[in-house]
N, C-alpha and C. Protein backbone atom coordinates (compact mmCIF):
# COMPACT_ATOMS: atom_id res chain seq x y z
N UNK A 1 131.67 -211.00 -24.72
CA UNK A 1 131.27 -210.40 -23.46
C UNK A 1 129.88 -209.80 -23.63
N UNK A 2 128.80 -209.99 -22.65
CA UNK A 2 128.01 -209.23 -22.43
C UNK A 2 127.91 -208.11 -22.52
N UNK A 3 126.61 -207.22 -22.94
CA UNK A 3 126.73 -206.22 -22.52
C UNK A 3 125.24 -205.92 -21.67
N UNK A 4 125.23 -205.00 -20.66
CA UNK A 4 124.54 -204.89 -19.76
C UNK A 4 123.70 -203.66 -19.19
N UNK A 5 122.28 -203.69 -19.86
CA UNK A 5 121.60 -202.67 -19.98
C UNK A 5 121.95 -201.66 -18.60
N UNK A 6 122.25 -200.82 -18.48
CA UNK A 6 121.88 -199.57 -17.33
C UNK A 6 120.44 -198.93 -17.26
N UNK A 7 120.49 -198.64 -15.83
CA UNK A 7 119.11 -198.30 -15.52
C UNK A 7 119.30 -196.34 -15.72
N UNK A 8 118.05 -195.48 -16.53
CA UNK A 8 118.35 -194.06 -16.73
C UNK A 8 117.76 -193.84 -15.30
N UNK A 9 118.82 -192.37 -15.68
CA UNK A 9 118.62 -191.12 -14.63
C UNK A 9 118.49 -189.78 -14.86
N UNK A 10 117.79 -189.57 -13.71
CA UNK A 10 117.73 -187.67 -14.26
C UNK A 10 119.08 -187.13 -13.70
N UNK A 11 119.75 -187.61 -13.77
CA UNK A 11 121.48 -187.22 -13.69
C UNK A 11 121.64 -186.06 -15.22
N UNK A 12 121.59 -185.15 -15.05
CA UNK A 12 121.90 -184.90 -16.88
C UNK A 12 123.00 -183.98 -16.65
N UNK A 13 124.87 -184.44 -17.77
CA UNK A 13 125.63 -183.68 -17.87
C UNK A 13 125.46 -182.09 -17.91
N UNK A 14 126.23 -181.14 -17.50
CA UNK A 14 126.05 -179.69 -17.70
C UNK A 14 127.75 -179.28 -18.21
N UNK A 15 127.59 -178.20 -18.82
CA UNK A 15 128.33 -177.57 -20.20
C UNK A 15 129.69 -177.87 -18.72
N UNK A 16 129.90 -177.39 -17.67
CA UNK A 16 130.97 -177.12 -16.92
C UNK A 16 131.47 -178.88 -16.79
N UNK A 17 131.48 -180.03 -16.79
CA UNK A 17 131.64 -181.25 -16.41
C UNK A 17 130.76 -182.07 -15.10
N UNK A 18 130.15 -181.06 -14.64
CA UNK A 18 129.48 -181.24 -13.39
C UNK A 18 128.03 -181.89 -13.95
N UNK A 19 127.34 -183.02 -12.46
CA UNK A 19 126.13 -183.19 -12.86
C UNK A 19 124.78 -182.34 -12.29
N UNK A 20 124.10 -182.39 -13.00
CA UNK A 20 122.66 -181.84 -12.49
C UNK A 20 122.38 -182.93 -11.58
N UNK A 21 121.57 -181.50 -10.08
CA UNK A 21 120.97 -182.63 -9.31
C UNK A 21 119.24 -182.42 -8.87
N UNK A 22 118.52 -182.59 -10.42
CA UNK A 22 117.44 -182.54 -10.04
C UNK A 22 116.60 -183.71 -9.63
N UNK A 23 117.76 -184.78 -9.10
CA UNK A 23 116.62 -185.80 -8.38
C UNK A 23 116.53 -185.97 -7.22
N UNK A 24 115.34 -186.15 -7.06
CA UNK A 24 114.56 -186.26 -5.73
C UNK A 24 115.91 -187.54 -4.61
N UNK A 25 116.29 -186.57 -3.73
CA UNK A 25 116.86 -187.42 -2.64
C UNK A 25 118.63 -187.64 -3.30
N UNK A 26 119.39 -187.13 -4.55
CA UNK A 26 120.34 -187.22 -4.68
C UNK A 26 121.56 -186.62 -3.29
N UNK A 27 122.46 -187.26 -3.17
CA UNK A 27 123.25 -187.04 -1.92
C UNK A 27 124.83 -187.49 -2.49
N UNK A 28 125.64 -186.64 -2.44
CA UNK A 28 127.08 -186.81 -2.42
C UNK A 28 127.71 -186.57 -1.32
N UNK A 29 128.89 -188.10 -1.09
CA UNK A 29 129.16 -188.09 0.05
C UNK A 29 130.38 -187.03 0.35
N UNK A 30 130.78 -186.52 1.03
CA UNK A 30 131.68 -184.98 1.63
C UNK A 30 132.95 -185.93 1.36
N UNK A 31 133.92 -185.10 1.26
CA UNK A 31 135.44 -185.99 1.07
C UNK A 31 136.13 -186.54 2.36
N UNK A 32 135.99 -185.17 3.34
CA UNK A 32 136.58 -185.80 4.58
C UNK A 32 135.63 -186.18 5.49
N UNK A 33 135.96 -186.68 7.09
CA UNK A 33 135.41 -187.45 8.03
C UNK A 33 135.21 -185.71 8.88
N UNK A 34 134.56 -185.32 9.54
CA UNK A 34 134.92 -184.40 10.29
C UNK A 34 135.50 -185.23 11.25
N UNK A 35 136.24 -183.87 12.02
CA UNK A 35 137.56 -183.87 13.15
C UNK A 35 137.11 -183.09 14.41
N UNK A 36 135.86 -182.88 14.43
CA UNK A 36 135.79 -182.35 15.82
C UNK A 36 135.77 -182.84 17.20
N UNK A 37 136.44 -182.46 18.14
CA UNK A 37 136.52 -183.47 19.34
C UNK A 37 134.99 -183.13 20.58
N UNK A 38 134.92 -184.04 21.20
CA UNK A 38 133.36 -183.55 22.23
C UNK A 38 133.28 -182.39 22.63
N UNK A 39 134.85 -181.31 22.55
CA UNK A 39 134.28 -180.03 23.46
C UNK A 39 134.12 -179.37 22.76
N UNK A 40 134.43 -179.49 21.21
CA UNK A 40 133.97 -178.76 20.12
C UNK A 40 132.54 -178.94 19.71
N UNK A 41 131.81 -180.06 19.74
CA UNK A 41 130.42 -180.12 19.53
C UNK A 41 129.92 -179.39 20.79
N UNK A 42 130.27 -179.37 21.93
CA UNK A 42 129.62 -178.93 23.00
C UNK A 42 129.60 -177.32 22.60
N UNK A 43 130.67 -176.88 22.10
CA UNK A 43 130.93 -175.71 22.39
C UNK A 43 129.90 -174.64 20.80
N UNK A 44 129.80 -175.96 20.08
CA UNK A 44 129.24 -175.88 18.60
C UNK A 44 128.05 -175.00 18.30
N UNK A 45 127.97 -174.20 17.82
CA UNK A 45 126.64 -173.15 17.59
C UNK A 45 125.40 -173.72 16.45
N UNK A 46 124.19 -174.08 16.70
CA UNK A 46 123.07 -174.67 16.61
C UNK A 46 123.54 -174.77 14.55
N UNK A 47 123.71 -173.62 14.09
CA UNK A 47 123.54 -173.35 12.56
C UNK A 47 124.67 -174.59 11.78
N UNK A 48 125.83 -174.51 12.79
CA UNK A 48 126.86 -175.43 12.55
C UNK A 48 126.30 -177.10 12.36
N UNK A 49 125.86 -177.15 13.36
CA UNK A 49 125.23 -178.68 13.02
C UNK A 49 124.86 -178.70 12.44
N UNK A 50 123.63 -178.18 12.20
CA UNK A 50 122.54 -178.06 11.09
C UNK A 50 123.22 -178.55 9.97
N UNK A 51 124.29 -177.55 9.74
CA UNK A 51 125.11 -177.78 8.47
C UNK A 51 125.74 -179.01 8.53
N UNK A 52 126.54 -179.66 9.25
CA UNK A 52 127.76 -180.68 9.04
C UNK A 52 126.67 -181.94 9.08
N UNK A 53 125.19 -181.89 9.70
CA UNK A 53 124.71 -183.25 9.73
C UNK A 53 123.54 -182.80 8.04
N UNK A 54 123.46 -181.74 7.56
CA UNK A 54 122.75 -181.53 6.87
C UNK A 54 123.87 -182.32 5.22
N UNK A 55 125.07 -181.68 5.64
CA UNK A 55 126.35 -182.33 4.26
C UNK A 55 126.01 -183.47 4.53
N UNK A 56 126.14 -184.51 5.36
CA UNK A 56 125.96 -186.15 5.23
C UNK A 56 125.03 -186.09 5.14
N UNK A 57 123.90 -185.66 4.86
CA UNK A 57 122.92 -186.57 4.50
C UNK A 57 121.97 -186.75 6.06
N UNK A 58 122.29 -186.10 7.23
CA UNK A 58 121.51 -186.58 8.35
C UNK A 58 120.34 -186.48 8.79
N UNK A 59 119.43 -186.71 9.32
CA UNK A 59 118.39 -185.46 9.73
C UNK A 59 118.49 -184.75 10.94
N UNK A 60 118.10 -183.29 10.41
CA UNK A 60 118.44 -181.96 11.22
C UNK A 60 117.64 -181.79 12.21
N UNK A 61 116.48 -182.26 12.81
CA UNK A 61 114.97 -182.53 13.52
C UNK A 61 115.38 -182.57 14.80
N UNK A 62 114.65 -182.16 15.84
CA UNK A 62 114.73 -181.85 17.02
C UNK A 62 115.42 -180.66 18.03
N UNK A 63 115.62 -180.42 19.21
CA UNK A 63 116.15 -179.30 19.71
C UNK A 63 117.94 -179.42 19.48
N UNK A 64 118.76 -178.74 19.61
CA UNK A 64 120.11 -178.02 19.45
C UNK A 64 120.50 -179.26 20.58
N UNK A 65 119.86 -179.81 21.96
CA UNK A 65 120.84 -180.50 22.48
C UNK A 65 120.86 -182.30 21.83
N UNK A 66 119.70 -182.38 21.51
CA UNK A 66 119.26 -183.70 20.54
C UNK A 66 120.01 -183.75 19.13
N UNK A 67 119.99 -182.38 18.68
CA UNK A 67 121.00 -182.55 17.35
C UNK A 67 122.85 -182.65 17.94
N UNK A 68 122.90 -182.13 19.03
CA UNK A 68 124.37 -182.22 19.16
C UNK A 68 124.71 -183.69 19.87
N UNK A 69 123.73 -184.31 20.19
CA UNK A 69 124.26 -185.63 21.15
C UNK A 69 123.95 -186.75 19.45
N UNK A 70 123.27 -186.31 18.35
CA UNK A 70 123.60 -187.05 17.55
C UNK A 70 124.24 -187.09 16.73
N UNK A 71 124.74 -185.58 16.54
CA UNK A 71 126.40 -185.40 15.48
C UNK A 71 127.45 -185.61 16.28
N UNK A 72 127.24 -185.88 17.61
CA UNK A 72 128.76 -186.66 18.68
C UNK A 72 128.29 -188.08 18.34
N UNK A 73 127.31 -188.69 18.27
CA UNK A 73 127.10 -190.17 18.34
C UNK A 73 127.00 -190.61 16.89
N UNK A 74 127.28 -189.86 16.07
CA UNK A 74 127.86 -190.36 14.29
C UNK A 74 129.05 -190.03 14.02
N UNK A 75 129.91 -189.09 14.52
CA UNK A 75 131.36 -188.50 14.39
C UNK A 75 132.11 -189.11 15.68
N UNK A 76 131.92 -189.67 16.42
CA UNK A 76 132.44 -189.36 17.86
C UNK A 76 133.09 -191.16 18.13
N UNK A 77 134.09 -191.34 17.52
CA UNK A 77 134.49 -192.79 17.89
C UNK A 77 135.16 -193.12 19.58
N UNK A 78 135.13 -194.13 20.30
CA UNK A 78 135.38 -194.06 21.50
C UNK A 78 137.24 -194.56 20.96
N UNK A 79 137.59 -194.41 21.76
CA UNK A 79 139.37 -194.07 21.93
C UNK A 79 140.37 -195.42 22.80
C-alpha cells in the first residue's frame, strides 16, 4: 500500500486534546441546525444574529433587517 504525503498545518495539538486555531480563516462547523421558526427571527434582537450567523461561518454586514432576512433565508426551509 501506498503511503500518501499530507499537506502541514498550523493546526498545532495543545496539552488539553484540543486544537490551536491560529489559522487564518479556520471555521468549525456548530453540531446542531438551529430551530428557530420566522417569528422568532422576527422577534430576534440584532446581537443574536450577529452571533448564530457569526457560529456558521456567515457574514454579519449590513443593517439588522438585511441580516435577519438572511439568517431566515439560510435556516428557514419552506414546509
Amino acid at each position: 500500500m501506498e503511503s500518501v504525503a499530507r499537506a502541514t498545518t498550523n493546526i498545532e495539538s495543545q496539552p488539553n486534546g484540543k486544537h490551536g486555531k491560529d489559522r487564518c480563516g479556520y471555521f468549525q462547523m456548530p453540531l446542531h441546525y438551529p430551530r428557530y421558526t420566522e417569528v422568532e427571527y422576527r422577534k430576534m434582537p440584532e446581537w443574536k444574529i450577529d452571533c448564530l450567523l457569526k457560529e456558521y461561518g456567515l457574514p454579519i454586514t449590513g443593517d439588522v433587517e438585511h441580516k435577519r432576512n438572511f439568517a431566515m433565508g439560510a435556516f428557514l426551509w419552506p414546509h
